[in-house]
C-alpha atoms as a PDB file:
ATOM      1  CA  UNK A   1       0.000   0.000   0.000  1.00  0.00           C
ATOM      2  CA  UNK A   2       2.620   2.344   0.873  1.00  0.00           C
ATOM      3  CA  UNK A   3       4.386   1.720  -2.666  1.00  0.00           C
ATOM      4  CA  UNK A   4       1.064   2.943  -4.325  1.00  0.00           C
ATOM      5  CA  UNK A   5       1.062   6.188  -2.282  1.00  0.00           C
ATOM      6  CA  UNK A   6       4.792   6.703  -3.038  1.00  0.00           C
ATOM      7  CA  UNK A   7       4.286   6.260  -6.953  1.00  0.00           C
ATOM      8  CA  UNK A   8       1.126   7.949  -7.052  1.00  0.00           C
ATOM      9  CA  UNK A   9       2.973  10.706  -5.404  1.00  0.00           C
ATOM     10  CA  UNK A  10       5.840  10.747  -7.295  1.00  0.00           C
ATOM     11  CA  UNK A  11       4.184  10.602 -10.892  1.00  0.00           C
ATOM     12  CA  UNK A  12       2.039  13.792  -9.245  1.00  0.00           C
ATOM     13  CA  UNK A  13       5.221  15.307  -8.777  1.00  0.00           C
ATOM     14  CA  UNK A  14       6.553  14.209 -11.967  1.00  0.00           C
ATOM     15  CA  UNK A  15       3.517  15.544 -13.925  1.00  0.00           C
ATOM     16  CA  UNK A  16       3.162  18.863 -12.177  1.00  0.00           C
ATOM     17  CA  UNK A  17       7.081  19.641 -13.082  1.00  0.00           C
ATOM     18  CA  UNK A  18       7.218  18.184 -16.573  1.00  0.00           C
ATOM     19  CA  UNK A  19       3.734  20.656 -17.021  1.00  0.00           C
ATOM     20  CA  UNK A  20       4.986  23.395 -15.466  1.00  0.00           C
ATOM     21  CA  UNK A  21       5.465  26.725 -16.716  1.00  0.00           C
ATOM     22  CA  UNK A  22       8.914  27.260 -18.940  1.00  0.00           C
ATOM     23  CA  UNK A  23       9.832  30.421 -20.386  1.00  0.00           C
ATOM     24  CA  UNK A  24       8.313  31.051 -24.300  1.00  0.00           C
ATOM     25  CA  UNK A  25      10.353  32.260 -26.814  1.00  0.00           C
ATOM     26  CA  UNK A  26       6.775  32.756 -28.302  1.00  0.00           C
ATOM     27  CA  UNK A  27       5.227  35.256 -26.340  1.00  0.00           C
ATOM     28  CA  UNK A  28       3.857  38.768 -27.256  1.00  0.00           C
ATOM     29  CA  UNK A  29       5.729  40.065 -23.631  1.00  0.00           C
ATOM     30  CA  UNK A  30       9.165  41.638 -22.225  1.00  0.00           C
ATOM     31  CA  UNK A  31       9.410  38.296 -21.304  1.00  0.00           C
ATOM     32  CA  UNK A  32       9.152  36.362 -24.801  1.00  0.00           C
ATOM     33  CA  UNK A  33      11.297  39.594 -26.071  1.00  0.00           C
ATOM     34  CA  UNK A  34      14.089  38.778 -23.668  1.00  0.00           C
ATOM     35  CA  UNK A  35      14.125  34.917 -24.331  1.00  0.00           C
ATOM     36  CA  UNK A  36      14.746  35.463 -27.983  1.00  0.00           C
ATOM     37  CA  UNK A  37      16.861  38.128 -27.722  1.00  0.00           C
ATOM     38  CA  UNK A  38      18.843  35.532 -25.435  1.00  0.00           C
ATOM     39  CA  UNK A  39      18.563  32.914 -27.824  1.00  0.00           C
ATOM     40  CA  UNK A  40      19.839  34.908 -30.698  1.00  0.00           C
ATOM     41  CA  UNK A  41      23.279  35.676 -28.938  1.00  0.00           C
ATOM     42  CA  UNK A  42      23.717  34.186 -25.669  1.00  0.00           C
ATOM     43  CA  UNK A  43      25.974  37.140 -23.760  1.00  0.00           C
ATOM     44  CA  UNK A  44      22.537  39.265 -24.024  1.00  0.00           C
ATOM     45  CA  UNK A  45      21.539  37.156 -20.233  1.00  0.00           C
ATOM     46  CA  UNK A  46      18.381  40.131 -20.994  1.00  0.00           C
ATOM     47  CA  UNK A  47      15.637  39.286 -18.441  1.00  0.00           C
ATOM     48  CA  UNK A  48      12.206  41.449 -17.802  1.00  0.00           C
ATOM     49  CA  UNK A  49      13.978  42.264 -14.286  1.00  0.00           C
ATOM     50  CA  UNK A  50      16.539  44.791 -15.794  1.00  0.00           C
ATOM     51  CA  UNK A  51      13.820  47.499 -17.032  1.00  0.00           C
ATOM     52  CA  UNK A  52      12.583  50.258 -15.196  1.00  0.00           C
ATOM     53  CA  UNK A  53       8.417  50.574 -15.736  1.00  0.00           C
ATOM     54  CA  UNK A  54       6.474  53.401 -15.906  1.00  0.00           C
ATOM     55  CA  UNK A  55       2.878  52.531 -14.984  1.00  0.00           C
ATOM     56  CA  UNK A  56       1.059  55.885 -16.200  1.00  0.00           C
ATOM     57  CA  UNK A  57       2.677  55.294 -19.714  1.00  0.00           C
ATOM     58  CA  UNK A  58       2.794  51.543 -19.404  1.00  0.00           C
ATOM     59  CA  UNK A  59       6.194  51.303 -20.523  1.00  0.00           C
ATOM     60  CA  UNK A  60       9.466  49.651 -20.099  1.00  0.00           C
ATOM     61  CA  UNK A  61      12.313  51.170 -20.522  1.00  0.00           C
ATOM     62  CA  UNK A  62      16.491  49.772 -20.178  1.00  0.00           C
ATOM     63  CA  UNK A  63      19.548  51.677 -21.371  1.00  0.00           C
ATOM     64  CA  UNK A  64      23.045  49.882 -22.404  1.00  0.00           C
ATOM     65  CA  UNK A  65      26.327  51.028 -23.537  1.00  0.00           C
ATOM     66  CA  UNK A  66      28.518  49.446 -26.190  1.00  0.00           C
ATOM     67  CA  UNK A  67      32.072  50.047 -26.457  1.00  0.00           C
ATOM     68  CA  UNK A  68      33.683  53.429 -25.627  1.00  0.00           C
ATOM     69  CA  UNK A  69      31.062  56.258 -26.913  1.00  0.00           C
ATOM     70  CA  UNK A  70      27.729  54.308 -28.024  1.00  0.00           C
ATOM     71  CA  UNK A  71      24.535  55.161 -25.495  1.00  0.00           C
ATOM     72  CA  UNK A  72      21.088  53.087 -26.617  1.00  0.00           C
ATOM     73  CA  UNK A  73      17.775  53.376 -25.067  1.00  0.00           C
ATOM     74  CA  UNK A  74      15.453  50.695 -25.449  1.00  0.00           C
ATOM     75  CA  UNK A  75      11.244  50.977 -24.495  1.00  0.00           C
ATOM     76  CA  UNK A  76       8.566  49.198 -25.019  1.00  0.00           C
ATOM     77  CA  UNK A  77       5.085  50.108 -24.637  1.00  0.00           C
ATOM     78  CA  UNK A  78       2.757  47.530 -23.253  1.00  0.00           C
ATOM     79  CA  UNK A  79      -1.115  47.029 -23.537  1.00  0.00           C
ATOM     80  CA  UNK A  80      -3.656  46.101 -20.528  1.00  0.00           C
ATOM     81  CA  UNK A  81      -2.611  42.660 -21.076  1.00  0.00           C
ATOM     82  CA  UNK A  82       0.920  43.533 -21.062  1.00  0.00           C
ATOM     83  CA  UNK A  83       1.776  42.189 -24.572  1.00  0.00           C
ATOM     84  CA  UNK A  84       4.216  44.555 -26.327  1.00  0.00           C
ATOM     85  CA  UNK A  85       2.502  47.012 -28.406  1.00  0.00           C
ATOM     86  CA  UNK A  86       5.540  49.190 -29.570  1.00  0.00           C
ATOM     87  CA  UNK A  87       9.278  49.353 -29.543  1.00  0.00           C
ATOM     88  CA  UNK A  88      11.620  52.218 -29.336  1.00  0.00           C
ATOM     89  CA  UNK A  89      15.354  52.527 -29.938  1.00  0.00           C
ATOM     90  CA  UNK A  90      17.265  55.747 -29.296  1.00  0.00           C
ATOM     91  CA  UNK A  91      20.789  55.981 -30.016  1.00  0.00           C
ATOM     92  CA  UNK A  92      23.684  58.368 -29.807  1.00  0.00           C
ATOM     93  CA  UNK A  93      25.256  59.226 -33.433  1.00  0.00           C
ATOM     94  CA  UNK A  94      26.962  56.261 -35.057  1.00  0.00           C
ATOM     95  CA  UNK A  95      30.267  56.941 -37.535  1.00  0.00           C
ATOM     96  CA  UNK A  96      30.249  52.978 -38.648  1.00  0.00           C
ATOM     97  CA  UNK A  97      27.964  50.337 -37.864  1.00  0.00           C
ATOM     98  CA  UNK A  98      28.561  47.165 -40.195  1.00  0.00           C
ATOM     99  CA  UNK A  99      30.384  45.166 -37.634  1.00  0.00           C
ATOM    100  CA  UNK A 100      29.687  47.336 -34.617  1.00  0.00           C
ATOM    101  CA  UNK A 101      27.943  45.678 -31.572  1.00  0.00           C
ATOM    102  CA  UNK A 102      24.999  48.143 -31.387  1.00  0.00           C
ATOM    103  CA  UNK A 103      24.028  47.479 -34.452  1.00  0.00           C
ATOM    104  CA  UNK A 104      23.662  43.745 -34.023  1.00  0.00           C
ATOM    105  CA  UNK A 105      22.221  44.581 -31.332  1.00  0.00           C
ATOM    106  CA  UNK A 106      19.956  46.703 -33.032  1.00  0.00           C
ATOM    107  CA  UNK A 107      18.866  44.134 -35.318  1.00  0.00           C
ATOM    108  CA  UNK A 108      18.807  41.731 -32.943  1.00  0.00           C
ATOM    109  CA  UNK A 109      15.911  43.655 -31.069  1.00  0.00           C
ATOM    110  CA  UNK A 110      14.198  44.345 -34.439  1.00  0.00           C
ATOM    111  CA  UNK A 111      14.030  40.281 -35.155  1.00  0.00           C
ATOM    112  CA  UNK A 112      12.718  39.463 -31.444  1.00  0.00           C
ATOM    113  CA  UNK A 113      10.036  42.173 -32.058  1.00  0.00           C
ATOM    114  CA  UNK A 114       8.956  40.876 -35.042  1.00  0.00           C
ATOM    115  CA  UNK A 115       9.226  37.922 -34.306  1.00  0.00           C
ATOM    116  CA  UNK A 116       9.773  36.598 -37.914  1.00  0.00           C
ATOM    117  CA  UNK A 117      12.664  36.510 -39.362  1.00  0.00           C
ATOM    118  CA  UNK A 118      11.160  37.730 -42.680  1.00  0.00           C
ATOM    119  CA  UNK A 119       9.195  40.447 -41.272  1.00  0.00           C
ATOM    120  CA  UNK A 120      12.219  41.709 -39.629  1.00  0.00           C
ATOM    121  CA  UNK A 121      14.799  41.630 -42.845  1.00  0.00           C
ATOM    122  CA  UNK A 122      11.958  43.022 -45.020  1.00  0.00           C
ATOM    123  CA  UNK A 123      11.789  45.973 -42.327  1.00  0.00           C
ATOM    124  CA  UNK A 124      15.579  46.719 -42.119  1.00  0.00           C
ATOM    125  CA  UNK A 125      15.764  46.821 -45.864  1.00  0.00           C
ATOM    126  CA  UNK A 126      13.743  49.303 -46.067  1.00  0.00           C
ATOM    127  CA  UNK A 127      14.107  51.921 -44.144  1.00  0.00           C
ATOM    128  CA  UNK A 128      17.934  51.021 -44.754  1.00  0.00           C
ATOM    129  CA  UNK A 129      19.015  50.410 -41.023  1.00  0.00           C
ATOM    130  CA  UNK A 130      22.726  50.614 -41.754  1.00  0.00           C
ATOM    131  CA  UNK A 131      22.752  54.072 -43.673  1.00  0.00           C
ATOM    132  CA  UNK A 132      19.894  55.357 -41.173  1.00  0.00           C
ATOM    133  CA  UNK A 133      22.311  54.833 -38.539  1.00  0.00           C
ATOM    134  CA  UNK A 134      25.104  56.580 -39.597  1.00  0.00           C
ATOM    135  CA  UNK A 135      23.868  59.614 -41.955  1.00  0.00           C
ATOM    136  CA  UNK A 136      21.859  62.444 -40.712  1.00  0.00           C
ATOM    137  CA  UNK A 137      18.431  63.073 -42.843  1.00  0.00           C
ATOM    138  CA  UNK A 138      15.965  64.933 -41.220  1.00  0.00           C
ATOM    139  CA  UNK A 139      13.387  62.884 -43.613  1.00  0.00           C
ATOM    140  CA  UNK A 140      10.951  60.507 -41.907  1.00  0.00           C
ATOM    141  CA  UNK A 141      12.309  56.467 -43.377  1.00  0.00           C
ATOM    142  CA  UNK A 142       8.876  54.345 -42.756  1.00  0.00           C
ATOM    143  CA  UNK A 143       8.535  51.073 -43.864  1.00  0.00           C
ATOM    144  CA  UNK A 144       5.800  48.518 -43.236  1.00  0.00           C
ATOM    145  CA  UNK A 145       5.335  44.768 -43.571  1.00  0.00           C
ATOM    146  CA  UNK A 146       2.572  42.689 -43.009  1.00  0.00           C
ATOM    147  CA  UNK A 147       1.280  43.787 -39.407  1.00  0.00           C
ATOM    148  CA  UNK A 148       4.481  45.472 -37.917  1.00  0.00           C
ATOM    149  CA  UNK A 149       5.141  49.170 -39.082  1.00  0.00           C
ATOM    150  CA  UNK A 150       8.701  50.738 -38.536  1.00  0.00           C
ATOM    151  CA  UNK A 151       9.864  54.480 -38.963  1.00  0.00           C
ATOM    152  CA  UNK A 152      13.365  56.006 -38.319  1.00  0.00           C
ATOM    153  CA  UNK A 153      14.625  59.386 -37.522  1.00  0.00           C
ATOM    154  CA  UNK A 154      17.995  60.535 -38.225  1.00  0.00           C
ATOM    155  CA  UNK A 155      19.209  64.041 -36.503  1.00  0.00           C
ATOM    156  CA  UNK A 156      22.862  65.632 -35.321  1.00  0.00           C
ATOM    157  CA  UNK A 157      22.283  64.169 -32.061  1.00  0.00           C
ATOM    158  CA  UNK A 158      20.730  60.840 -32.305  1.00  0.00           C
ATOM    159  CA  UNK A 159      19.003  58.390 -33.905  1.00  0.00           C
ATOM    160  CA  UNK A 160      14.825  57.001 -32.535  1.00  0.00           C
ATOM    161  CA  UNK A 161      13.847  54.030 -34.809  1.00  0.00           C
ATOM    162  CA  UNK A 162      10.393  53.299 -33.471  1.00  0.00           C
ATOM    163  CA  UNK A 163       8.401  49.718 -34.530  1.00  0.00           C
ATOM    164  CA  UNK A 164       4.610  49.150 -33.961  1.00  0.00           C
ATOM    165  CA  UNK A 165       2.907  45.627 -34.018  1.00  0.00           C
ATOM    166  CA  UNK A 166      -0.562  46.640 -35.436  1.00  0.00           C
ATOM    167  CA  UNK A 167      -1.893  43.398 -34.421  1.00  0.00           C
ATOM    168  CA  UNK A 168      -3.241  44.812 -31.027  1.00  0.00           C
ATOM    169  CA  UNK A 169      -4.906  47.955 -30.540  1.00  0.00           C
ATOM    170  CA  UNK A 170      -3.380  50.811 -28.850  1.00  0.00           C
ATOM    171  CA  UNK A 171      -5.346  51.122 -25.422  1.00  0.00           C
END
């Protein structure tokens, strides 16, 4: 009798750990962000911990430096139901970016927003990521493809490339 209780037990156990709730690379949250940004370069160690949130705005918000003179800014704005709504990259002005850090970084953050690998490319292309980066044009780039929306601003002081999933509704 005492071997039933001890299995049953144990295959309770068993089942409530093997069932249990793992992180998603999936999700439409800071978290799912964070677990494919990690999975897409391993020394990122990003978790939803790191960002300071600002409950009137609903938004999350983390800055990080790379190398000697690069600043970046990265916010996301969240919904009710906390799924990430829009993302926003600010960066101090880059000379080169091709092999820099931010900007794998950069399009790092773009592909776990989107998502989709696709989506992402398609979106870099066009608003031309690498020359947005690095010359100043005080024209609007926008770019759009299938339900995520991207536009990039280019000024003496900085860079704000801003991305919008249009599959939830702004609330």
């Amino acid at each position: 009798m005492k071997i039933k209780h001890y299995f049953l037990l144990f295959c309770l156990v068993f089942f409530i750990t093997a069932t249990g709730c793992a992180p998603k690379e999936n999700g439409d949250d800071l978290t799912g962000f964070c677990n494919r940004m990690n999975s897409y370069n391993e020394s990122y160690s990003l978790s939803p911990d790191g960002y300071i949130f600002d409950g009137t705005k609903s938004s999350y918000t983390r800055f990080f430096v790379f190398g000697d003179n690069t600043e970046l800014m990265l916010q996301f704005k969240a919904d009710k139901k906390n799924r990430i709504q829009q993302m926003n990259i600010a960066l101090t002005p880059q000379k080169s970016t091709a092999d820099s850090e931010a900007y794998t970084f950069i399009t790092d953050c773009i592909n776990a927003f989107c998502s989709d690998e696709k989506t992402a490319d398609e979106l870099i292309e066009k608003i031309n990521l690498e020359a947005t980066l690095t010359n100043v044009d005080f024209k609007t780039k926008s770019a759009e493809y299938g339900k995520i929306s991207a536009k990039a601003d280019t000024t003496n002081i900085g860079t704000v490339i801003s991305l919008y999933n249009d599959n939830y509704i702004l609330s």
